[in-house]
PDB file of N, CA and C in Angstrom:
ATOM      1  N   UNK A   1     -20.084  -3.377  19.741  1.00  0.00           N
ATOM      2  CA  UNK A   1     -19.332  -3.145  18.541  1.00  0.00           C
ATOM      3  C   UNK A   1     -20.207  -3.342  17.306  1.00  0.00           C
ATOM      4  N   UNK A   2     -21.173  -4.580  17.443  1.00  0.00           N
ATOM      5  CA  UNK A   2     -21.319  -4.861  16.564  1.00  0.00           C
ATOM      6  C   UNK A   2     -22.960  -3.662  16.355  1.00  0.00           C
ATOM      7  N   UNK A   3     -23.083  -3.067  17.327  1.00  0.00           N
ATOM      8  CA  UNK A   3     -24.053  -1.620  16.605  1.00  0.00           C
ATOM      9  C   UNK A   3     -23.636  -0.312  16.253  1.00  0.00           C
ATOM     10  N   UNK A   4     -22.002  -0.287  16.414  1.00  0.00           N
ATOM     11  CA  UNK A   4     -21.635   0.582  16.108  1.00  0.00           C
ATOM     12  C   UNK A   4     -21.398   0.334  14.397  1.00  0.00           C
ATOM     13  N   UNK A   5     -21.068  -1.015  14.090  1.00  0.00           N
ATOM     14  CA  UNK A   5     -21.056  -0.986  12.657  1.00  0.00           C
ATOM     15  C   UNK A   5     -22.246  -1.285  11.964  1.00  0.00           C
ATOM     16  N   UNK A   6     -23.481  -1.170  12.701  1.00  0.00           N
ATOM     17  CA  UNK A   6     -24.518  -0.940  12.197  1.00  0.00           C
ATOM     18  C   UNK A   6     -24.891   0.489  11.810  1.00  0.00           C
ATOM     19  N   UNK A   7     -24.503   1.583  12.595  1.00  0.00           N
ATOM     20  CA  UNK A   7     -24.451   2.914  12.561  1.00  0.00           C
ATOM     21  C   UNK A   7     -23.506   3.483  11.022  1.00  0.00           C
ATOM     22  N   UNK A   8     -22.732   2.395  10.993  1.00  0.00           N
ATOM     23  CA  UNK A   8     -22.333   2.523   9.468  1.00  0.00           C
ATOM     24  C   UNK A   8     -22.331   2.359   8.434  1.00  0.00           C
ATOM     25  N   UNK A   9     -23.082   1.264   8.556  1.00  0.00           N
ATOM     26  CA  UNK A   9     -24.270   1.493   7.269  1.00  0.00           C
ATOM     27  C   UNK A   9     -23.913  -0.303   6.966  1.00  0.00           C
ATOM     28  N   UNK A  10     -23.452  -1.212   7.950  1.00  0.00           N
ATOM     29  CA  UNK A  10     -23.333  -2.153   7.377  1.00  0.00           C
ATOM     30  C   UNK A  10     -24.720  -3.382   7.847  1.00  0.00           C
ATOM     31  N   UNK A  11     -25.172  -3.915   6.681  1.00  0.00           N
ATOM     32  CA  UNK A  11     -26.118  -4.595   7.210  1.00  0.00           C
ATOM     33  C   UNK A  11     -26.337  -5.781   7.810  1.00  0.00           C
ATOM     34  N   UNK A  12     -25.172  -6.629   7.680  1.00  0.00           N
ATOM     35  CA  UNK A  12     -24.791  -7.668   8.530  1.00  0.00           C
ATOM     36  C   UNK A  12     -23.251  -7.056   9.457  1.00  0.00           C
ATOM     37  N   UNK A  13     -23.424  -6.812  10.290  1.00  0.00           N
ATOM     38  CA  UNK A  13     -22.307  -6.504  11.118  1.00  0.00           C
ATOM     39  C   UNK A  13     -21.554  -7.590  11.306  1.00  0.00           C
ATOM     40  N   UNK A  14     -22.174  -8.521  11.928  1.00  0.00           N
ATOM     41  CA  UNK A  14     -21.677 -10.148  12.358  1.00  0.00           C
ATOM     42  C   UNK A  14     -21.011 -10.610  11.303  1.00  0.00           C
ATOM     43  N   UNK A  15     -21.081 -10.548  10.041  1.00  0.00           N
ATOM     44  CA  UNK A  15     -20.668 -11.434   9.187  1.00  0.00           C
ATOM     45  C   UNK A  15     -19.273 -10.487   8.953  1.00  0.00           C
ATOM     46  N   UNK A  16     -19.457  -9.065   8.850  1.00  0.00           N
ATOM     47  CA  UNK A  16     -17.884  -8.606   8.931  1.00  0.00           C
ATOM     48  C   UNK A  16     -17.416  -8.539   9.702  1.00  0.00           C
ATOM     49  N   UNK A  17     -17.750  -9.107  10.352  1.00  0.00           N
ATOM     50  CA  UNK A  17     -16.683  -9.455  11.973  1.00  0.00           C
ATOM     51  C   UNK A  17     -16.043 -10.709  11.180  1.00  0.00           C
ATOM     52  N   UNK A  18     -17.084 -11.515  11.275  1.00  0.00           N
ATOM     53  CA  UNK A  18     -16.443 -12.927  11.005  1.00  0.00           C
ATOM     54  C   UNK A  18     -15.447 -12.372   9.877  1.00  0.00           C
ATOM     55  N   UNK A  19     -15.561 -12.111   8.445  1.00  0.00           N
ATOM     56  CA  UNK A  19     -14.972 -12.342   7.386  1.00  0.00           C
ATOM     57  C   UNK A  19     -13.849 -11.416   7.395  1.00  0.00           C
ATOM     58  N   UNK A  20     -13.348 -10.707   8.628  1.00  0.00           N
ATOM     59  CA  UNK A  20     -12.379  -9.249   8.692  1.00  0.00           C
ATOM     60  C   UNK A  20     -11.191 -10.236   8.786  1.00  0.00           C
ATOM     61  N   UNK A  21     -10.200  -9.296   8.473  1.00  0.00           N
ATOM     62  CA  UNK A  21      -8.800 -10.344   8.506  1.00  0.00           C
ATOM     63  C   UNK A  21      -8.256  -9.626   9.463  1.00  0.00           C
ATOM     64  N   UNK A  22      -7.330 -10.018  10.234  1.00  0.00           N
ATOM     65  CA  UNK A  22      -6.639  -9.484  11.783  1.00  0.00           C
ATOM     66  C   UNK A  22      -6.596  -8.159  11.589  1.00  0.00           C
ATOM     67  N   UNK A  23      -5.860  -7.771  10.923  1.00  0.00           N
ATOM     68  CA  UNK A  23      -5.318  -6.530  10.952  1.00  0.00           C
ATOM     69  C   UNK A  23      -6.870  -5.544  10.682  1.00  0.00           C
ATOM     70  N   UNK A  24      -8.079  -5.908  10.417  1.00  0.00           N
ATOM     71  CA  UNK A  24      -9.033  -5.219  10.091  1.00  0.00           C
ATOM     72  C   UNK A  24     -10.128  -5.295  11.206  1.00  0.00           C
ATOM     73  N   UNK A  25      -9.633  -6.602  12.115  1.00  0.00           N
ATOM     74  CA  UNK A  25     -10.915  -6.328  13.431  1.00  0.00           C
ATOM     75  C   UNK A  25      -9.836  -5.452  14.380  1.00  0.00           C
ATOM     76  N   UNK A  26      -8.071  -5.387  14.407  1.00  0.00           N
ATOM     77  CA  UNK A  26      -7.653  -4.532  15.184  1.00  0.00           C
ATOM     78  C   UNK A  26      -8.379  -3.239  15.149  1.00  0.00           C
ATOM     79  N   UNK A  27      -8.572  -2.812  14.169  1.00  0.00           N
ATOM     80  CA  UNK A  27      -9.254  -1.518  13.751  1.00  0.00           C
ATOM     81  C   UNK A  27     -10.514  -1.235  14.226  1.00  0.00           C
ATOM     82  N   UNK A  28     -11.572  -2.480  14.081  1.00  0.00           N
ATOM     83  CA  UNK A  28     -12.932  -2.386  14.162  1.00  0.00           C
ATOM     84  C   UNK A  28     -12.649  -2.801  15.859  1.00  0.00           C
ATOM     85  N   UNK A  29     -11.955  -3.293  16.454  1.00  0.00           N
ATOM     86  CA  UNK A  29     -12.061  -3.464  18.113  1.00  0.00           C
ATOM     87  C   UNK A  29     -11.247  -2.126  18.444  1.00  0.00           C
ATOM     88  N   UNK A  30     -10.785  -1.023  18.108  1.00  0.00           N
ATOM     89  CA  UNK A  30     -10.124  -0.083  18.646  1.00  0.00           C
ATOM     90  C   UNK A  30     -11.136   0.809  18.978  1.00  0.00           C
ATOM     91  N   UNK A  31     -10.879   1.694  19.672  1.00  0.00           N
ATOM     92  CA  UNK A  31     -11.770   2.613  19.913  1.00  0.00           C
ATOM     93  C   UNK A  31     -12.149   3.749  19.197  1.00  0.00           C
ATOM     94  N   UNK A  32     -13.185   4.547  18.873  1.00  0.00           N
ATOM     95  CA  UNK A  32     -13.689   5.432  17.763  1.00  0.00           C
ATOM     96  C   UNK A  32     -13.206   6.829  18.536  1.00  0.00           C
ATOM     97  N   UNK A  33     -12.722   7.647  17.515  1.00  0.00           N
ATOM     98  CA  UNK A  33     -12.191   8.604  18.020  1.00  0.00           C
ATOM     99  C   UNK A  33     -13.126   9.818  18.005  1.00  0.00           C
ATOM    100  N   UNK A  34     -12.846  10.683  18.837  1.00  0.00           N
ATOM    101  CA  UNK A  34     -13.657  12.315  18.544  1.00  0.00           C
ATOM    102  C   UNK A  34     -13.009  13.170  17.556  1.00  0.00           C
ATOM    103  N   UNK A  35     -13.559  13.826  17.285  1.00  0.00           N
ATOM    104  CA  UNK A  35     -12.584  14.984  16.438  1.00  0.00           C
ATOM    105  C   UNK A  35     -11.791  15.210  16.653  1.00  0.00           C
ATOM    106  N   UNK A  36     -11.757  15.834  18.080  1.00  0.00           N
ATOM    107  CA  UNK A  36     -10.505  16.602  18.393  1.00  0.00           C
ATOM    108  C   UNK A  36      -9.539  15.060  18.587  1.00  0.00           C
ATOM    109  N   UNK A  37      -9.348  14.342  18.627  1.00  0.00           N
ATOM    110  CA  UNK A  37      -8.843  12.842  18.928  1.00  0.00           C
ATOM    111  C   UNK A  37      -8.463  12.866  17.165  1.00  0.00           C
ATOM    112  N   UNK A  38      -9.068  12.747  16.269  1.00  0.00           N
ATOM    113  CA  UNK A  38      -8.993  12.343  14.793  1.00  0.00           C
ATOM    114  C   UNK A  38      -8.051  12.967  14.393  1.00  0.00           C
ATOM    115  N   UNK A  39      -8.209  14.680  14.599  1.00  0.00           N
ATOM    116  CA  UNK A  39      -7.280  15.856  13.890  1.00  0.00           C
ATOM    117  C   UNK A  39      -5.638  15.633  14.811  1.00  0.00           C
ATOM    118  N   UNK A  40      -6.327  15.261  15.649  1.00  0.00           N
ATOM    119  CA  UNK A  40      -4.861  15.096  16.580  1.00  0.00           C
ATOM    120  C   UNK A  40      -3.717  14.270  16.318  1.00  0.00           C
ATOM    121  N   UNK A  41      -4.360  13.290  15.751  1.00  0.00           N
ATOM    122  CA  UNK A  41      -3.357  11.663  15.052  1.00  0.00           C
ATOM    123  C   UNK A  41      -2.613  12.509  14.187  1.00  0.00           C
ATOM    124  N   UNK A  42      -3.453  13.439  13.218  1.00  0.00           N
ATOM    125  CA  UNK A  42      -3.182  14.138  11.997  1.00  0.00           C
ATOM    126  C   UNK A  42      -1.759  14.413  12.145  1.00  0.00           C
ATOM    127  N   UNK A  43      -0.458  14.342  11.077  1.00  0.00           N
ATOM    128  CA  UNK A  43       0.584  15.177  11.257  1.00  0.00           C
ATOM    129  C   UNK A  43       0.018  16.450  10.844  1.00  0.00           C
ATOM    130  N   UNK A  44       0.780  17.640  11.392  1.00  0.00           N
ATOM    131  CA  UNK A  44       0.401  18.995  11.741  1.00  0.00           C
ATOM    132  C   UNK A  44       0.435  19.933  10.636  1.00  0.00           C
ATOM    133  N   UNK A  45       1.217  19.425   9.842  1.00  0.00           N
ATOM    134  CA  UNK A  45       0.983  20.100   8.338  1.00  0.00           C
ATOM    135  C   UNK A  45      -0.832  19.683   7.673  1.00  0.00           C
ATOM    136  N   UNK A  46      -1.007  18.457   8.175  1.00  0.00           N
ATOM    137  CA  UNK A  46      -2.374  18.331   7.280  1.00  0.00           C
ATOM    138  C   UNK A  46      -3.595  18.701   8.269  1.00  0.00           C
ATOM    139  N   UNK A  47      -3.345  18.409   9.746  1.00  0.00           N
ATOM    140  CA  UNK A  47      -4.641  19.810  10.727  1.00  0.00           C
ATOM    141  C   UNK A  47      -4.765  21.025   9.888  1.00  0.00           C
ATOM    142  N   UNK A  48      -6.012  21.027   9.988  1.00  0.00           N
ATOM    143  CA  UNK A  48      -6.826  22.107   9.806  1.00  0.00           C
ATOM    144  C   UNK A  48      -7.629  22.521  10.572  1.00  0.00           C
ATOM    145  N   UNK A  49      -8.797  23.637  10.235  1.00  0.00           N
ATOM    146  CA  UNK A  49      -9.639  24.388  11.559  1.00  0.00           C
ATOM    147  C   UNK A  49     -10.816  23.157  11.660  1.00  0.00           C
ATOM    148  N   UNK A  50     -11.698  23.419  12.573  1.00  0.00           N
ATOM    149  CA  UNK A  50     -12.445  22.704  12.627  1.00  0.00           C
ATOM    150  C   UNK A  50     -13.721  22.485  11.756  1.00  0.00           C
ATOM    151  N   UNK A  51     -13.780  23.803  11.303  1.00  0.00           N
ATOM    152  CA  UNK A  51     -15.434  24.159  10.257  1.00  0.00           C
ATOM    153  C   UNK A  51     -14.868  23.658   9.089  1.00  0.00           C
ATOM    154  N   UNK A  52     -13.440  23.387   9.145  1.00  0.00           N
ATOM    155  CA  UNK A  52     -13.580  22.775   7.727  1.00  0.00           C
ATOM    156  C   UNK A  52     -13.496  20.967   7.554  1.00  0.00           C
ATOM    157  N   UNK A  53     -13.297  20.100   8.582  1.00  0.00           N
ATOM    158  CA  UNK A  53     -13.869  18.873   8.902  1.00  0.00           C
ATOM    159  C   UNK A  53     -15.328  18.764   9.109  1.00  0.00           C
ATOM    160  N   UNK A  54     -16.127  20.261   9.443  1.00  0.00           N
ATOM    161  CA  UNK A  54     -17.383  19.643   9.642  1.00  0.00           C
ATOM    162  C   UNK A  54     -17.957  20.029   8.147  1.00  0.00           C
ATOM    163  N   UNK A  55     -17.864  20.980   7.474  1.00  0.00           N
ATOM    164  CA  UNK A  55     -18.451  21.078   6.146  1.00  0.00           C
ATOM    165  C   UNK A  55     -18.017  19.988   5.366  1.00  0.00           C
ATOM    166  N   UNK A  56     -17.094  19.041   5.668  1.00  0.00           N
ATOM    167  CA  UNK A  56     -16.398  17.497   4.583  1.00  0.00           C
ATOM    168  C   UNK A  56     -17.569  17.088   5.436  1.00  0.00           C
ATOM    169  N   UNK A  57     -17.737  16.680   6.454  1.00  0.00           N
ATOM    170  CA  UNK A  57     -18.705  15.912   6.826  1.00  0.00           C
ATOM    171  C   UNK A  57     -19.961  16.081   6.241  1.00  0.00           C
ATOM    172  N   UNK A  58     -20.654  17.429   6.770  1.00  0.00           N
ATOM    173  CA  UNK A  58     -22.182  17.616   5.814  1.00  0.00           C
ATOM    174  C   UNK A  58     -21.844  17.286   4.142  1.00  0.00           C
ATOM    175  N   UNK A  59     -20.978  17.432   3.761  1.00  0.00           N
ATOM    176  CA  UNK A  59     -21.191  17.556   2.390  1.00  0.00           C
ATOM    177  C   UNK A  59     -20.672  15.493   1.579  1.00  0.00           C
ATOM    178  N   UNK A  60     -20.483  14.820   3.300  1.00  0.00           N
ATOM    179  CA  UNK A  60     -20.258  13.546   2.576  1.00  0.00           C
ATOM    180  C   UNK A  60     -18.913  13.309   2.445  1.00  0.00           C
ATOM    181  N   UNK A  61     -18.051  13.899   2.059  1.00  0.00           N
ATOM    182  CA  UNK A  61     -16.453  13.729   1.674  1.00  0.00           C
ATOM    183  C   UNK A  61     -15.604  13.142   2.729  1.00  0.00           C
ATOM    184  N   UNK A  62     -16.067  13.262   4.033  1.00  0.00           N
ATOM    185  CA  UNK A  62     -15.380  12.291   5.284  1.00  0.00           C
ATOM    186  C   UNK A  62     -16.131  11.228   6.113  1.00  0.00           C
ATOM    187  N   UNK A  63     -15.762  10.251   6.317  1.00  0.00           N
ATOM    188  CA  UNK A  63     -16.488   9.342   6.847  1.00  0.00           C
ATOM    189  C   UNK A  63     -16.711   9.092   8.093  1.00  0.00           C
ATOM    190  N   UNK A  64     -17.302   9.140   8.976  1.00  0.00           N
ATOM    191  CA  UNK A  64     -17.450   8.957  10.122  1.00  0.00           C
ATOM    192  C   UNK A  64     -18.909   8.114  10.681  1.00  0.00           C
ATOM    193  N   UNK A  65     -19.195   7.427  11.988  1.00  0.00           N
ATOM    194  CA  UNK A  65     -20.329   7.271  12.495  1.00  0.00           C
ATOM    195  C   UNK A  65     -20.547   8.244  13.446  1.00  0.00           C
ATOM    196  N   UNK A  66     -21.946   8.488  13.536  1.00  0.00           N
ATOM    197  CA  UNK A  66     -22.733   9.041  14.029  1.00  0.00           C
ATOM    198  C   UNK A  66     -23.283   8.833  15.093  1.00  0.00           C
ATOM    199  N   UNK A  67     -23.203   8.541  16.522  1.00  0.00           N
ATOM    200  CA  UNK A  67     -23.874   8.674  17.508  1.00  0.00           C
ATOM    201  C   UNK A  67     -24.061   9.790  18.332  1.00  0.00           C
ATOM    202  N   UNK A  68     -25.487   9.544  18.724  1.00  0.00           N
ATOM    203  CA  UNK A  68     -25.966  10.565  19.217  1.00  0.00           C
ATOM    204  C   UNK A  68     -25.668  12.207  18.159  1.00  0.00           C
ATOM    205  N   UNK A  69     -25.307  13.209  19.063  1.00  0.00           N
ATOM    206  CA  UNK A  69     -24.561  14.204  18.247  1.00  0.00           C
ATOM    207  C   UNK A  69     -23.568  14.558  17.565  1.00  0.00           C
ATOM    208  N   UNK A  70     -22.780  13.377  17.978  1.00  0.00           N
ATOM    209  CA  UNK A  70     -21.394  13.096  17.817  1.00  0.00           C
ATOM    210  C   UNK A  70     -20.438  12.704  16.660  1.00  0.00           C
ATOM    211  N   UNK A  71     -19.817  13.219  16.209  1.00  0.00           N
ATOM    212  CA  UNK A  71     -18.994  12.264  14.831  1.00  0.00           C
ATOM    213  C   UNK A  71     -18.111  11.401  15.701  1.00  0.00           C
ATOM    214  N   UNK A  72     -18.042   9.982  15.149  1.00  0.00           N
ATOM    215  CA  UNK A  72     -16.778   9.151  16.048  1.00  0.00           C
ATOM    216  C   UNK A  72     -16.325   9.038  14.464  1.00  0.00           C
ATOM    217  N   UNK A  73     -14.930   8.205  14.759  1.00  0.00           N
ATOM    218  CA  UNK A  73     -14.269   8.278  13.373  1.00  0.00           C
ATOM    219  C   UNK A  73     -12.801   7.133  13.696  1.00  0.00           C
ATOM    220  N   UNK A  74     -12.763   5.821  12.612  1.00  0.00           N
ATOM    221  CA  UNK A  74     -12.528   5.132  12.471  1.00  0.00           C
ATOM    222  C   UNK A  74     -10.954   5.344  12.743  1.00  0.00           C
ATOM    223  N   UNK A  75      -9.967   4.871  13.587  1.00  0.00           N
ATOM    224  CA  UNK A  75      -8.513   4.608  13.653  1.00  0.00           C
ATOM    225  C   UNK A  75      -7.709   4.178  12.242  1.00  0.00           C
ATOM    226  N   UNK A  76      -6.743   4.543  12.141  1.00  0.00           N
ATOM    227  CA  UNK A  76      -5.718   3.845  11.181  1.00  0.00           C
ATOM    228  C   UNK A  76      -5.048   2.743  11.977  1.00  0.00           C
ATOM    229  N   UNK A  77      -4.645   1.551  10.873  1.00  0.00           N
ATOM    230  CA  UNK A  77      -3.996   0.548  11.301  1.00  0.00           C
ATOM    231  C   UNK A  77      -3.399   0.923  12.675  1.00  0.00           C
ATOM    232  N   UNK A  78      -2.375   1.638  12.080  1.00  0.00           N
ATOM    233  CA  UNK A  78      -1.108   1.925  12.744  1.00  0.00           C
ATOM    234  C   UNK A  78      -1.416   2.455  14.234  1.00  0.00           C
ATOM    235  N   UNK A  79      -2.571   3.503  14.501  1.00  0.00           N
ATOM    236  CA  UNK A  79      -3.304   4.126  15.170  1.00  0.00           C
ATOM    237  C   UNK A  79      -3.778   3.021  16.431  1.00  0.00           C
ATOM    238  N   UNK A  80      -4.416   2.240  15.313  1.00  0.00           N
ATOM    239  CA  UNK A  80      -5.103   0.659  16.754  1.00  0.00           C
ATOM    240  C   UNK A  80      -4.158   0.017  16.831  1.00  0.00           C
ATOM    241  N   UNK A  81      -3.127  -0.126  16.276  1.00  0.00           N
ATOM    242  CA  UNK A  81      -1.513  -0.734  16.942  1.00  0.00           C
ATOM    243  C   UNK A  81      -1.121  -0.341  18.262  1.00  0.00           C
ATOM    244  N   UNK A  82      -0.742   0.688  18.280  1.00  0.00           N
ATOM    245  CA  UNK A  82      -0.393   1.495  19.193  1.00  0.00           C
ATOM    246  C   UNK A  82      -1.302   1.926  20.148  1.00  0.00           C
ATOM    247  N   UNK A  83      -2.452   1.889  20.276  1.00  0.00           N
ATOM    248  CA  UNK A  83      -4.154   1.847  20.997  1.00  0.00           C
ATOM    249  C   UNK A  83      -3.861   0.117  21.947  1.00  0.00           C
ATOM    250  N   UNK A  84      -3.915  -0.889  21.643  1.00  0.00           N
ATOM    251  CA  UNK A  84      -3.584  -1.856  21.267  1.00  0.00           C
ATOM    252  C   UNK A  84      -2.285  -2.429  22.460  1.00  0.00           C
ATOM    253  N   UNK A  85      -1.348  -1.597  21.667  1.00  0.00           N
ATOM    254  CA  UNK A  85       0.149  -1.624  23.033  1.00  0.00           C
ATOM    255  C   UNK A  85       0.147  -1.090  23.631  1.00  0.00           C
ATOM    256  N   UNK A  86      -0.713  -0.058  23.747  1.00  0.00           N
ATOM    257  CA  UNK A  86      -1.127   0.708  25.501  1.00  0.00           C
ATOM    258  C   UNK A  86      -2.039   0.211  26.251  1.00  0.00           C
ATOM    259  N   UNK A  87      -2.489  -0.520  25.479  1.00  0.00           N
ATOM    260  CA  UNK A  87      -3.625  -0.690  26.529  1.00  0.00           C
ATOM    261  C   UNK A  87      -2.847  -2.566  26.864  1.00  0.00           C
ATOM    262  N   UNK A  88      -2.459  -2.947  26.564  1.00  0.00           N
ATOM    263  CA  UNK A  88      -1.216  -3.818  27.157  1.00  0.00           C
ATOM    264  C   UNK A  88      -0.166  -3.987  27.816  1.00  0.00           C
ATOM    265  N   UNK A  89       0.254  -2.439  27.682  1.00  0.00           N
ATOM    266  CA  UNK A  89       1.405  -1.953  28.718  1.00  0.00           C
ATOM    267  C   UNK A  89       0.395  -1.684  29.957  1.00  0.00           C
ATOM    268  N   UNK A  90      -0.653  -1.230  29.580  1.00  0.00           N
ATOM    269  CA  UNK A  90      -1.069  -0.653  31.114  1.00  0.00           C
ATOM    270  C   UNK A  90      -1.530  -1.818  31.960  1.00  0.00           C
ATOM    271  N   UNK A  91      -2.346  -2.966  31.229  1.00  0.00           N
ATOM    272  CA  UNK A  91      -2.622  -3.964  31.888  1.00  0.00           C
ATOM    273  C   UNK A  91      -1.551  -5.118  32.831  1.00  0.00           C
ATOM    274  N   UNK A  92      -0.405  -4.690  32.516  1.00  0.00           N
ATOM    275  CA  UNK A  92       0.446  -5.239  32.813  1.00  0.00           C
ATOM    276  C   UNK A  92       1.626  -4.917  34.195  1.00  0.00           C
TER     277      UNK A  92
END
């Protein structure tokens, strides 16, 4: 985890672990989504095509990390909630 938030540009990772407040390591312990995973959360009025998430990307306007070839892209609260209670229902 803590090199994935190195991939984001943070330079002490560890210390925003430590200093995150619950509801903000739910997020940073959830899992990073793919595109097609990101646009999908999206309600369907605000999906769009795909060339136009990747030109926000080259041009800076969306945020994502970068591995490998890949855009991964950060969950909403609500998103690692529910990430969160599935993966609790299933363990169970």
């Amino acid at each position: 985890m803590t090199d994935a938030l190195l991939c984001e540009g943070f330079s002490d990772p560890l210390a925003v672990w430590i200093s995150a407040s619950a509801e903000c390591r739910k997020i940073l312990s959830a899992d990073l989504l793919t595109l097609e995973g990101w646009i999908a959360q999206k309600p369907k009025k605000e999906q769009r095509d795909r060339t136009k998430y990747y030109r926000e990307l080259s041009e800076g306007r969306l945020a994502s990390v970068r591995i490998g070839k890949q855009h991964r892209f950060r969950q909403t609260l609500k998103a690692a909630l529910d990430w969160r209670a599935a993966g609790a229902d299933s363990s169970s």
